[in-house]
C-alpha atoms as a PDB file:
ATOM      1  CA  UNK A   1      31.651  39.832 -26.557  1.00  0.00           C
ATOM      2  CA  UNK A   2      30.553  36.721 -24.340  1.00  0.00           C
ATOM      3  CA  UNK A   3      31.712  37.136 -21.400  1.00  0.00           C
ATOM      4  CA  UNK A   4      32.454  33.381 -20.902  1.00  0.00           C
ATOM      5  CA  UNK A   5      34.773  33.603 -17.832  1.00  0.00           C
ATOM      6  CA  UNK A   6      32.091  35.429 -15.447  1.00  0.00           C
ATOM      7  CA  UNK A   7      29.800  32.188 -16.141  1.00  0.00           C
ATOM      8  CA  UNK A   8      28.684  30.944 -12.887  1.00  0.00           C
ATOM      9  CA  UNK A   9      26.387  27.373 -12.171  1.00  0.00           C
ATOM     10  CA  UNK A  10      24.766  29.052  -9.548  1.00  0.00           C
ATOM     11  CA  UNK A  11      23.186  31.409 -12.154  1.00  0.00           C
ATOM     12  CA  UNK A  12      22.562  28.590 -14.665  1.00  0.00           C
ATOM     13  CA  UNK A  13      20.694  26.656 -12.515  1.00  0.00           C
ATOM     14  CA  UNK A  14      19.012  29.421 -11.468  1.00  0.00           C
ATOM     15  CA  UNK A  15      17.767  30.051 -14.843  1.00  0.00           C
ATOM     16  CA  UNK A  16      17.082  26.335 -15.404  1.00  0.00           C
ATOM     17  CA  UNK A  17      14.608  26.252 -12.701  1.00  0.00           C
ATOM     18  CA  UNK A  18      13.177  29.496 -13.545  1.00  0.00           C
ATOM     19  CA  UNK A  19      12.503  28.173 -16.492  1.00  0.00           C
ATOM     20  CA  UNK A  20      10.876  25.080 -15.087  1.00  0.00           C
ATOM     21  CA  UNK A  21       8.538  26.964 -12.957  1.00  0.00           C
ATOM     22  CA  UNK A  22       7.802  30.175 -14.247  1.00  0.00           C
ATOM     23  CA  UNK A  23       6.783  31.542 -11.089  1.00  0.00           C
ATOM     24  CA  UNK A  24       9.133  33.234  -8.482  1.00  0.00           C
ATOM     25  CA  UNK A  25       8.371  32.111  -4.962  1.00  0.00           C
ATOM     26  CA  UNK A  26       8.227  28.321  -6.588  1.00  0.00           C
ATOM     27  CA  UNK A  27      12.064  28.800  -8.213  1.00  0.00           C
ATOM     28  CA  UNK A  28      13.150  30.188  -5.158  1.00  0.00           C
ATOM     29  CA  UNK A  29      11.763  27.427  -2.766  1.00  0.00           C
ATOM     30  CA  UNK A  30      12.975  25.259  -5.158  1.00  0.00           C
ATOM     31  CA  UNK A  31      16.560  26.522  -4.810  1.00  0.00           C
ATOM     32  CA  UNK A  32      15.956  27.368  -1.205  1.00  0.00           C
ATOM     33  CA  UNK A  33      17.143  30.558  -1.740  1.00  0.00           C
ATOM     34  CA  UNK A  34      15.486  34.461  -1.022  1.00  0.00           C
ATOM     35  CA  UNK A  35      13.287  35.588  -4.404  1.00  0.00           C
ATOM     36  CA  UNK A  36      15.222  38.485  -4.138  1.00  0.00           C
ATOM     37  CA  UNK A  37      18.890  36.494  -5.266  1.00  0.00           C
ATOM     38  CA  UNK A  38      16.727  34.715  -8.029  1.00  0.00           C
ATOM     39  CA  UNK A  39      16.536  38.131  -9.734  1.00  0.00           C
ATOM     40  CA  UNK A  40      19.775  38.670  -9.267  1.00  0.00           C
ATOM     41  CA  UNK A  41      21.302  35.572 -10.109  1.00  0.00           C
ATOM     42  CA  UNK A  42      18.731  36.020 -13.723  1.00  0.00           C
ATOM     43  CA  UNK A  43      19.813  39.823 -13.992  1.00  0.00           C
ATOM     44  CA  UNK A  44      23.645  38.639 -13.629  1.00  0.00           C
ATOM     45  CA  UNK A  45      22.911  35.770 -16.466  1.00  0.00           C
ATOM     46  CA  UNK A  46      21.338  38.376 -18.608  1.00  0.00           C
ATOM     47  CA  UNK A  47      23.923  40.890 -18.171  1.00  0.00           C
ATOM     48  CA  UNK A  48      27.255  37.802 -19.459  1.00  0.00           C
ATOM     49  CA  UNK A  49      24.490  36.936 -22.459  1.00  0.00           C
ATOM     50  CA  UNK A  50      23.931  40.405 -23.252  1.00  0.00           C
ATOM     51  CA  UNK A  51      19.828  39.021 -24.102  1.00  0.00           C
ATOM     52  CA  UNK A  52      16.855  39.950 -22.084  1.00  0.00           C
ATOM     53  CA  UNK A  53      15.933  35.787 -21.486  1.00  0.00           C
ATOM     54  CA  UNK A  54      12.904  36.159 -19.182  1.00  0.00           C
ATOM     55  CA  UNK A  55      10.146  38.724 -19.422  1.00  0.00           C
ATOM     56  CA  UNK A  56       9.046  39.928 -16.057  1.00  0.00           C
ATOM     57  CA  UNK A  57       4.995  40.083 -14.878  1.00  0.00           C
ATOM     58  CA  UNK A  58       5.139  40.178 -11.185  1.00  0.00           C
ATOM     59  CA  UNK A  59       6.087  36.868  -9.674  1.00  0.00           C
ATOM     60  CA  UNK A  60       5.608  35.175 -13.218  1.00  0.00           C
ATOM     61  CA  UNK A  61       7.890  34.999 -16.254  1.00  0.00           C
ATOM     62  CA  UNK A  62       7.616  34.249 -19.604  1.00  0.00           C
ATOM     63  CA  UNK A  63      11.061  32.991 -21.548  1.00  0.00           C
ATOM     64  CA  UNK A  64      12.484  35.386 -23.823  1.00  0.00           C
ATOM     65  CA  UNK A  65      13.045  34.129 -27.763  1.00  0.00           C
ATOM     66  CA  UNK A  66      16.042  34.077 -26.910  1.00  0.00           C
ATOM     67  CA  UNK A  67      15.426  32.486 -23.379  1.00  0.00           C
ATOM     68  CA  UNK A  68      13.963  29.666 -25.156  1.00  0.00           C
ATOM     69  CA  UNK A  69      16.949  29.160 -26.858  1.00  0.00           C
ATOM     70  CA  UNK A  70      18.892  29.469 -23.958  1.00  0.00           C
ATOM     71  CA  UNK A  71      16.877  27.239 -21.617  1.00  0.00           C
ATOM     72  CA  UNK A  72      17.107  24.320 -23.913  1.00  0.00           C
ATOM     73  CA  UNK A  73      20.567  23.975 -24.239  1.00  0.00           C
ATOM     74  CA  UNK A  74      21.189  24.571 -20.325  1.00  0.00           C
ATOM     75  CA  UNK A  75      18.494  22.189 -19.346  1.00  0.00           C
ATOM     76  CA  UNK A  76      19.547  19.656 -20.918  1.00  0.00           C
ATOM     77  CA  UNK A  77      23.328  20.203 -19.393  1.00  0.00           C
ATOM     78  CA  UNK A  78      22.041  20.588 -16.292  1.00  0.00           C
ATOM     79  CA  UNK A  79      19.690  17.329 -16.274  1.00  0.00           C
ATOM     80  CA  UNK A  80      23.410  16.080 -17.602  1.00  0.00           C
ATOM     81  CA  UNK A  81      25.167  16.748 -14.447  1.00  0.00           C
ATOM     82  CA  UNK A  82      22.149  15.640 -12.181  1.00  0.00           C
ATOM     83  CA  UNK A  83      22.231  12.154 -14.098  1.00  0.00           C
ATOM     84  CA  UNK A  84      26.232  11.611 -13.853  1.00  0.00           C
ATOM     85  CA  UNK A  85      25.905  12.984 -10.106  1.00  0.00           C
ATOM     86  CA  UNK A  86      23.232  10.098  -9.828  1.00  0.00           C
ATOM     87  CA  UNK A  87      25.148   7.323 -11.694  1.00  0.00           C
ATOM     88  CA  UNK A  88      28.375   8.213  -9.319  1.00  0.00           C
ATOM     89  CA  UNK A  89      25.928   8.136  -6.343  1.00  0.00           C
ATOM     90  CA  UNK A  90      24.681   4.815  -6.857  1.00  0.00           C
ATOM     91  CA  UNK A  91      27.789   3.208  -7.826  1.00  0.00           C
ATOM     92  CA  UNK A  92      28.926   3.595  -3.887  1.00  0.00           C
ATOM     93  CA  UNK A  93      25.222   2.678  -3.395  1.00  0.00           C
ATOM     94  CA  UNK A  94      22.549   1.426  -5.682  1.00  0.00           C
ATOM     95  CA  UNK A  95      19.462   1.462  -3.106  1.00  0.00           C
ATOM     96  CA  UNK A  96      19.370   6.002  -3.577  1.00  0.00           C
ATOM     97  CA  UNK A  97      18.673   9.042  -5.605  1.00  0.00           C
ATOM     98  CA  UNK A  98      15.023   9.591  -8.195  1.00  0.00           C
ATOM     99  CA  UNK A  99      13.654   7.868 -10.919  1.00  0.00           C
ATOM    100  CA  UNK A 100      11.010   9.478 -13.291  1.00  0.00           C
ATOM    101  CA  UNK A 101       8.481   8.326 -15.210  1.00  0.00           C
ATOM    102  CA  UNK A 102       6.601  10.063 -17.807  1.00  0.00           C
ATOM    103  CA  UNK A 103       3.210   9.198 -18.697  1.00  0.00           C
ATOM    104  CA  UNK A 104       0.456  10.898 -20.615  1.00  0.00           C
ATOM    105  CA  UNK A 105      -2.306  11.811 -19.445  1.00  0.00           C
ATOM    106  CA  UNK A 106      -4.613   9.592 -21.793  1.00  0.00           C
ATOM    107  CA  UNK A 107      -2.454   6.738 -19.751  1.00  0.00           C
ATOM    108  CA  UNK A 108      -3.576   5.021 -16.569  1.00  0.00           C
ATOM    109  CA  UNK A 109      -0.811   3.468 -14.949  1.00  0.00           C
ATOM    110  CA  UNK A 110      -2.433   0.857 -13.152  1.00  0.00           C
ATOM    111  CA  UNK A 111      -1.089  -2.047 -14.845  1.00  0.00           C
ATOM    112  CA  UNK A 112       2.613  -0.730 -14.142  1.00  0.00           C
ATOM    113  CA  UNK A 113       1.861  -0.761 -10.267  1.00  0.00           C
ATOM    114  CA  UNK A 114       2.819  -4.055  -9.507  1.00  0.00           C
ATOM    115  CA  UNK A 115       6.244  -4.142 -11.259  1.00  0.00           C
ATOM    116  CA  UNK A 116       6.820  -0.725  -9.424  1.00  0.00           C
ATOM    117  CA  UNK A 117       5.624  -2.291  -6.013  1.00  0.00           C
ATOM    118  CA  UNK A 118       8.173  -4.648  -6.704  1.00  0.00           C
ATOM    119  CA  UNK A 119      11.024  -2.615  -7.470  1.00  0.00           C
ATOM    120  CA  UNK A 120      10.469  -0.555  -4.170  1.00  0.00           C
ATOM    121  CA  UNK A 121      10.383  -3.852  -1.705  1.00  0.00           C
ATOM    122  CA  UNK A 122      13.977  -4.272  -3.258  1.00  0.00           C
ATOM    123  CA  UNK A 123      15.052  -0.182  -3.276  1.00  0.00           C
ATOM    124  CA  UNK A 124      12.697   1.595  -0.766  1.00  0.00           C
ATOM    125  CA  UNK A 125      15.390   4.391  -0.901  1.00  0.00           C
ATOM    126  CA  UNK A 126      14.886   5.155  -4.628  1.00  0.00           C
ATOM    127  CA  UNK A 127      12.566   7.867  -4.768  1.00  0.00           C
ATOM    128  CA  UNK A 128      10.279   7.019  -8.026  1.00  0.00           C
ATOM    129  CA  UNK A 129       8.218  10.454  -9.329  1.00  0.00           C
ATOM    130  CA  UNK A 130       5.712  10.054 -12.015  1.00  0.00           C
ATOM    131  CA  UNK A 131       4.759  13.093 -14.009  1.00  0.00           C
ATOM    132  CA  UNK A 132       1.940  13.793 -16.674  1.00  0.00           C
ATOM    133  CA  UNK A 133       2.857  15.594 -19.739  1.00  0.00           C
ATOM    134  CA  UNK A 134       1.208  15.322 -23.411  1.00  0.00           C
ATOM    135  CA  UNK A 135       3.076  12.659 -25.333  1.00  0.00           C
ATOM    136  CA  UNK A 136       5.179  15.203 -27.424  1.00  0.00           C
ATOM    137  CA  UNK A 137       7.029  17.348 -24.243  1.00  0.00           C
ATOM    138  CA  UNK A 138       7.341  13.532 -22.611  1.00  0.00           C
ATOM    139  CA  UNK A 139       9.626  12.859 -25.774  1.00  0.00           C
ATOM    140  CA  UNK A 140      11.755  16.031 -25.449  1.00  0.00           C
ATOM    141  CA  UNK A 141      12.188  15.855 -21.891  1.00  0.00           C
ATOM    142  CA  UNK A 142      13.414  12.092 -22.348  1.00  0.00           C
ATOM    143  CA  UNK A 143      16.021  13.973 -25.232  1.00  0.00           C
ATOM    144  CA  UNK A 144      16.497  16.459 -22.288  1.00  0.00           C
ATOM    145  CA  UNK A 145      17.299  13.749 -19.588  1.00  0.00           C
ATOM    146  CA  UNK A 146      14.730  15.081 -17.523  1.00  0.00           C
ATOM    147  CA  UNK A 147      12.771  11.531 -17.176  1.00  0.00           C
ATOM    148  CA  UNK A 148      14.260   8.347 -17.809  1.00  0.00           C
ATOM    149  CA  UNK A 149      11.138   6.379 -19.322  1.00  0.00           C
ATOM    150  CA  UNK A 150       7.970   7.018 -21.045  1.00  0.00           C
ATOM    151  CA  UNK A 151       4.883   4.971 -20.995  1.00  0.00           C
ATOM    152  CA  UNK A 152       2.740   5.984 -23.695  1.00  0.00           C
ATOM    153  CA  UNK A 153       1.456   4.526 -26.968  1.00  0.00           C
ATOM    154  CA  UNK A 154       4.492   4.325 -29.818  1.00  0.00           C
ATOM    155  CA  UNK A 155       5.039   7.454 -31.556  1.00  0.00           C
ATOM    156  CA  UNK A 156       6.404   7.546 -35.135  1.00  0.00           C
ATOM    157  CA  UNK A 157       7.012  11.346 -36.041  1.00  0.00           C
ATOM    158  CA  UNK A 158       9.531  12.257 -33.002  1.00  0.00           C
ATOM    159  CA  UNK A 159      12.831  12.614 -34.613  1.00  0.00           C
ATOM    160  CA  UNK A 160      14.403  14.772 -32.034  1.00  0.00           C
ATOM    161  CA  UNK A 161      16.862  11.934 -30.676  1.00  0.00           C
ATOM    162  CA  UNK A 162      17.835   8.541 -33.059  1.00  0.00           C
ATOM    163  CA  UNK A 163      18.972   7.038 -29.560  1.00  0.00           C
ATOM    164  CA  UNK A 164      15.876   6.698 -28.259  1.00  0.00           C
ATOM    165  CA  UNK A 165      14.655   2.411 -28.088  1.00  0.00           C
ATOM    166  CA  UNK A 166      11.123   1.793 -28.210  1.00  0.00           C
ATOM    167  CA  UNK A 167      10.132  -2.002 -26.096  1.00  0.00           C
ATOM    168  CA  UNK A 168       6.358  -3.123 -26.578  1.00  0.00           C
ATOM    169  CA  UNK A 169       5.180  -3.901 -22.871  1.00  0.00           C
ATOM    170  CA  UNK A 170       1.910  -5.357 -23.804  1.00  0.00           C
ATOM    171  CA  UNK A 171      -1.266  -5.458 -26.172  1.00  0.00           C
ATOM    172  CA  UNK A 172      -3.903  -3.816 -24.106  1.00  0.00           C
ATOM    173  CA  UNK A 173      -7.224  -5.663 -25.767  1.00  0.00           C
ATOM    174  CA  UNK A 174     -10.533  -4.263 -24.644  1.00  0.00           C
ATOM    175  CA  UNK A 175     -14.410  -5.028 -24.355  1.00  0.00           C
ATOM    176  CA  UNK A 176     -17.779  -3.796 -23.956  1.00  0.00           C
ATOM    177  CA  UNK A 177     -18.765  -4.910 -19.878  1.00  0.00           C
ATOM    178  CA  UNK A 178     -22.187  -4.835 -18.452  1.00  0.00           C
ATOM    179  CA  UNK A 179     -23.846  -6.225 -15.693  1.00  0.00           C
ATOM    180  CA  UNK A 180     -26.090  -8.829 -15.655  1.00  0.00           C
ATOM    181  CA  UNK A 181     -27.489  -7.874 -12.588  1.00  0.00           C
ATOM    182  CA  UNK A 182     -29.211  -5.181 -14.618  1.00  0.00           C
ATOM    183  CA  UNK A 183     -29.231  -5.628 -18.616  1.00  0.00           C
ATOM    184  CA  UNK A 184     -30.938  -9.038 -19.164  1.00  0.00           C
ATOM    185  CA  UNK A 185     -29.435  -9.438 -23.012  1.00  0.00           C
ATOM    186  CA  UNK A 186     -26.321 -11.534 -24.581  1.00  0.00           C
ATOM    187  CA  UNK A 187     -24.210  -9.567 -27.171  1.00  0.00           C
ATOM    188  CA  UNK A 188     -22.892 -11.500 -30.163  1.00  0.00           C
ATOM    189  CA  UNK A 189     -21.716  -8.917 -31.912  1.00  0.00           C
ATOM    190  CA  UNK A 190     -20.769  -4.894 -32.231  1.00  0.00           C
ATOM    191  CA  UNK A 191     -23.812  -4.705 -34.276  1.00  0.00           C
ATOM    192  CA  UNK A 192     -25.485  -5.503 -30.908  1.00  0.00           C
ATOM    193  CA  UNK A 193     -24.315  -1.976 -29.308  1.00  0.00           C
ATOM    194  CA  UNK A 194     -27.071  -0.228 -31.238  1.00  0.00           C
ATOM    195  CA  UNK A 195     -29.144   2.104 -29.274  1.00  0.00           C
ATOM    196  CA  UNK A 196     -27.665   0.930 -26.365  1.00  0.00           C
ATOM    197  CA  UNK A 197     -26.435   3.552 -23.262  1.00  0.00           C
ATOM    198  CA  UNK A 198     -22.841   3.371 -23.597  1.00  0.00           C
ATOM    199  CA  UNK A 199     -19.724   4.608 -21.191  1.00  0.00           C
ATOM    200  CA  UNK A 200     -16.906   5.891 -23.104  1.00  0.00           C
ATOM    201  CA  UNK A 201     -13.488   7.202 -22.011  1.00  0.00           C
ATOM    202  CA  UNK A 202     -13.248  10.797 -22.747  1.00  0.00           C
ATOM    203  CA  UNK A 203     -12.175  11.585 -26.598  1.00  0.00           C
ATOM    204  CA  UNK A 204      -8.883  12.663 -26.592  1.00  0.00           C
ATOM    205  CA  UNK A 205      -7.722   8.619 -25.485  1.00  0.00           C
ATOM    206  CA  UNK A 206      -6.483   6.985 -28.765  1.00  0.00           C
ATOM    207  CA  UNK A 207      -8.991   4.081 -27.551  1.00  0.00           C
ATOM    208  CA  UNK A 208     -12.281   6.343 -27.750  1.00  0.00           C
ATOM    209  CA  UNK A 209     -10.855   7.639 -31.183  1.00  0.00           C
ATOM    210  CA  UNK A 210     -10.151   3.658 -32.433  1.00  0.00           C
ATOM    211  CA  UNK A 211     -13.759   2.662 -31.158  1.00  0.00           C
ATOM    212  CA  UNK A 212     -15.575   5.707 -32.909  1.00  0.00           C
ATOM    213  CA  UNK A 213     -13.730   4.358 -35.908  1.00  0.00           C
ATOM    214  CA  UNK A 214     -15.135   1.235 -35.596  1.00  0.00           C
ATOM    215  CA  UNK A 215     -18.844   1.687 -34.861  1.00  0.00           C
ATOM    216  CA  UNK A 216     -18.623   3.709 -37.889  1.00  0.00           C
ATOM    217  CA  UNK A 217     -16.876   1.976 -40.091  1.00  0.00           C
ATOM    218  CA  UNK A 218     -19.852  -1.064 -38.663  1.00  0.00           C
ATOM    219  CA  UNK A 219     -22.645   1.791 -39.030  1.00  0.00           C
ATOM    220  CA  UNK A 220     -23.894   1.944 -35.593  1.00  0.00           C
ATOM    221  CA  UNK A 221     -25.492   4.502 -34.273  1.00  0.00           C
ATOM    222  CA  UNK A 222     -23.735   5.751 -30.947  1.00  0.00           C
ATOM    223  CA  UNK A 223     -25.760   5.894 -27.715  1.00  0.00           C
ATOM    224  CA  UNK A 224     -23.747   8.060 -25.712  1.00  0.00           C
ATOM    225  CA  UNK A 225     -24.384   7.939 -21.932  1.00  0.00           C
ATOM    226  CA  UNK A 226     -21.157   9.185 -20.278  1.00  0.00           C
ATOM    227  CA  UNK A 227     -17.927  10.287 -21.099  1.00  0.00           C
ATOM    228  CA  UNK A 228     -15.170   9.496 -18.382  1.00  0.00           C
ATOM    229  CA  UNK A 229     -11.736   9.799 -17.837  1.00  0.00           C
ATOM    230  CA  UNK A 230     -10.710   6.616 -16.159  1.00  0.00           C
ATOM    231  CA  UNK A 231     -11.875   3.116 -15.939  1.00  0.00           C
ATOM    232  CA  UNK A 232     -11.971   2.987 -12.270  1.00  0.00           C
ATOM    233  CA  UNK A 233     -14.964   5.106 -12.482  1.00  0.00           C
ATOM    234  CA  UNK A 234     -16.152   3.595 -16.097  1.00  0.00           C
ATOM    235  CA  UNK A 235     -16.168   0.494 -14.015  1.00  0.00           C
ATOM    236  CA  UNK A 236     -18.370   2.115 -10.668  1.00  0.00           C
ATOM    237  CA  UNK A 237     -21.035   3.258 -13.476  1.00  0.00           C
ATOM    238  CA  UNK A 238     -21.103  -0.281 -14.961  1.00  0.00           C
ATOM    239  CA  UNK A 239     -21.742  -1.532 -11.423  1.00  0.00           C
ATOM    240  CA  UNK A 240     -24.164   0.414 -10.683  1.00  0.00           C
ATOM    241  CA  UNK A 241     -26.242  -0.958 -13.937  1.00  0.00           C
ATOM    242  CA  UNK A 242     -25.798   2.878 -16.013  1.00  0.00           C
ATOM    243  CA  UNK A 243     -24.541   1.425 -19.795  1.00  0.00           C
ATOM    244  CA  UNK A 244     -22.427  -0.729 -21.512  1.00  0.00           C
ATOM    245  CA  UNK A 245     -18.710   0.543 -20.631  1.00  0.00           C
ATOM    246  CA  UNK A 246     -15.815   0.281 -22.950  1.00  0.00           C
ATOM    247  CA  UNK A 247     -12.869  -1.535 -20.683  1.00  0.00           C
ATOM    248  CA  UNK A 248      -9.349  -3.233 -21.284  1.00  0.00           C
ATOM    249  CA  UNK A 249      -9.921  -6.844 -20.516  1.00  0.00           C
ATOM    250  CA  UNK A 250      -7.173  -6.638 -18.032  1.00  0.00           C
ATOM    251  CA  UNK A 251     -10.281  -4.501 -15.531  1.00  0.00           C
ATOM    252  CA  UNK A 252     -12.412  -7.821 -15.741  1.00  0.00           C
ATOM    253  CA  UNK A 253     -11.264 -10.385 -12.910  1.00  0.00           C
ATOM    254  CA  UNK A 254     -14.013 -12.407 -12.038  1.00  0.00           C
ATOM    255  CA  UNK A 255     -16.869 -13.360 -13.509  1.00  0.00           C
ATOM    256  CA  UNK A 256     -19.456 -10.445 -11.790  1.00  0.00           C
ATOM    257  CA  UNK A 257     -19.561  -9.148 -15.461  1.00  0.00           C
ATOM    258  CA  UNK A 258     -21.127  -9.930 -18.795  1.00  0.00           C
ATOM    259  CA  UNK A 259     -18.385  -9.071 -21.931  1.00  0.00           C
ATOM    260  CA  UNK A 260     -18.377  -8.743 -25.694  1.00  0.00           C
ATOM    261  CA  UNK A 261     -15.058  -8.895 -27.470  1.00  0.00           C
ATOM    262  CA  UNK A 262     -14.033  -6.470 -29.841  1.00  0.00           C
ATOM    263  CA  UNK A 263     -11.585  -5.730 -32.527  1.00  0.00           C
ATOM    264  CA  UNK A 264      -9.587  -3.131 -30.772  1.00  0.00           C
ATOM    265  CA  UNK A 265      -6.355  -3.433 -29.477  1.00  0.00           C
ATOM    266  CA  UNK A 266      -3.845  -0.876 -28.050  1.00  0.00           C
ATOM    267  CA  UNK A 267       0.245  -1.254 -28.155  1.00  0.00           C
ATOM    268  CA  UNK A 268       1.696   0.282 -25.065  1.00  0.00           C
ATOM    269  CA  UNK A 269       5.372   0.929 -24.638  1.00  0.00           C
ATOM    270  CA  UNK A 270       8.559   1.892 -22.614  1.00  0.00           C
ATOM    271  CA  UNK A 271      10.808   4.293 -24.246  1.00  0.00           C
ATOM    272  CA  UNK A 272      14.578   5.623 -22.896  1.00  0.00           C
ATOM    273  CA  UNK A 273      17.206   6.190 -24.085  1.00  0.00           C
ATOM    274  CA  UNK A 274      19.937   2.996 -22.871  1.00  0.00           C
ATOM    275  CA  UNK A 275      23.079   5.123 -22.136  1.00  0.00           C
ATOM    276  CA  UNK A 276      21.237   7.515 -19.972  1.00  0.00           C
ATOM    277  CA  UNK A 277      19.882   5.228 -17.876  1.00  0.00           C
ATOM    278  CA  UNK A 278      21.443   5.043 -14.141  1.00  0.00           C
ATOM    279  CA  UNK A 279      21.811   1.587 -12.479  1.00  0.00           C
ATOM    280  CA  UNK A 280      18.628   1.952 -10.517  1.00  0.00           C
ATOM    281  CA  UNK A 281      17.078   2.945 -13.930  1.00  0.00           C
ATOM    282  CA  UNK A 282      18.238  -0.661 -15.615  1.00  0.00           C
ATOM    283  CA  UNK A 283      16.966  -2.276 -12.552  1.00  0.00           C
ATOM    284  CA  UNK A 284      13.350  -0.215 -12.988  1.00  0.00           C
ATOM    285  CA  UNK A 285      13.255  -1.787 -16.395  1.00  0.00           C
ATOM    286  CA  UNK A 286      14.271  -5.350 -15.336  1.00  0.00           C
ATOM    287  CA  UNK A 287      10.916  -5.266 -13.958  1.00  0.00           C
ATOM    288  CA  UNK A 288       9.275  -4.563 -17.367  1.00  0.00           C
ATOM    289  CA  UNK A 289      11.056  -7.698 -18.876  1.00  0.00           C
END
């Protein structure tokens, strides 16, 4: 039988954490407690579930079957009680507590540093963390309430939360760049590209995969130079006269480089979930009106 009336929140959030870090000395600093009470506060939680929830490998642990089940029900509680502890705190103040955003890691959130900026000139106290996660744990952590926005391209095949609102931020168009100071040629069209050295984000960004697509679908012949994985450096190789790089128009700001348009366009988007959001939260996404 459950023993239900032992529970404790210490031990819970304990586990939580645990969880989190899978590594001992990190869950303890964490908690700021002794390692030595984190095995006994998982030992105690293990002994009311009558479950082994964490397998044990030195300082590391792996979560049960069962711990898995576990730890997803008492994350999200506990990422529950952090958010209503957060909405009470900023109703006696607004200018406190953490905001997180979660981006993926084919994202570059440049163009969302202004608006942020902005947002800290008015609430310097807000604390805003920014994590990197693959697009599919950013959408169960948002279902969790463990960030409250994700910047990433849409998604159509998460089904984990219907309360979840999708806004379009912008249409991030891109180009081919070069420099003139080095390739002494005018492009007119895609066709043009052929045989030329080209700098391409790394593969796994949905705008490499979109322009593969297209050269093929145009029959062109791919001169691959280098693969990178941001434009801040896609844009130092372009200076320094090694290809033609593929850019969002958004990079080009004066008139230093040559461009060719192309047919290739990426949506980007805020997701969150409106009755999780804390006050700070709604004033974060003011900015992104």
């Amino acid at each position: 039988m459950l023993k239900t009336q032992s529970m404790n929140l210490d031990y819970i959030r304990t586990f939580v954490i645990v969880g989190q870090s899978k590594d001992l000395t990190d869950a303890a600093s964490k908690l700021n407690i002794d390692p030595t009470n984190v095995s006994r506060h998982i030992k105690a939680l293990e002994e009311i579930m009558q479950t082994k929830l964490l397998n044990r490998n030195q300082k590391t642990f792996e979560l049960t079957e069962d711990g898995k089940k576990l730890f997803e029900g008492y994350e999200k509680a506990y990422n529950m009680m952090l958010l209503a502890e957060k909405t009470y705190t900023q109703s006696k103040s607004l200018n406190s507590g953490k905001l997180t955003i979660g981006i993926s890691p084919e994202m570059e959130l440049g163009f969302a540093n202004d608006k942020i900026k902005n947002f800290k000139s008015k609430y310097p106290n807000v604390v805003v963390k920014i994590i990197n996660l693959p697009t599919q744990e950013l959408y169960e952590k948002l279902s969790q309430f463990y960030v409250d926005f994700i910047i990433d391209t849409p998604v159509n095949n998460f089904k984990k939360s219907s309360n979840i609102k999708v806004k379009e931020l912008f249409l991030d168009q891109y180009c081919i760049a070069y420099s003139p100071q080095y390739f002494k040629i005018e492009l007119n069209s895609i066709k043009d590209l052929m045989d030329l050295p080209l700098i391409l984000p790394i593969t796994s960004k949905t705008e490499r995969k979109m322009f593969d697509e297209l050269v093929k679908k145009e029959n062109i012949s791919k001169n691959l130079s280098l693969e990178i994985d941001n434009y801040e450096s896609i844009m130092d190789y372009i200076d320094s006269g090694l290809g033609f790089g593929l850019v969002p128009k958004r990079y080009i700001t004066d008139n230093e480089y040559k461009t060719l348009d192309i047919d290739l366009n990426k949506e980007i988007i805020i997701a969150y979930i409106p009755e999780n959001l804390s006050e700070s939260a709604k004033m974060l996404l003011n900015e992104f009106e």
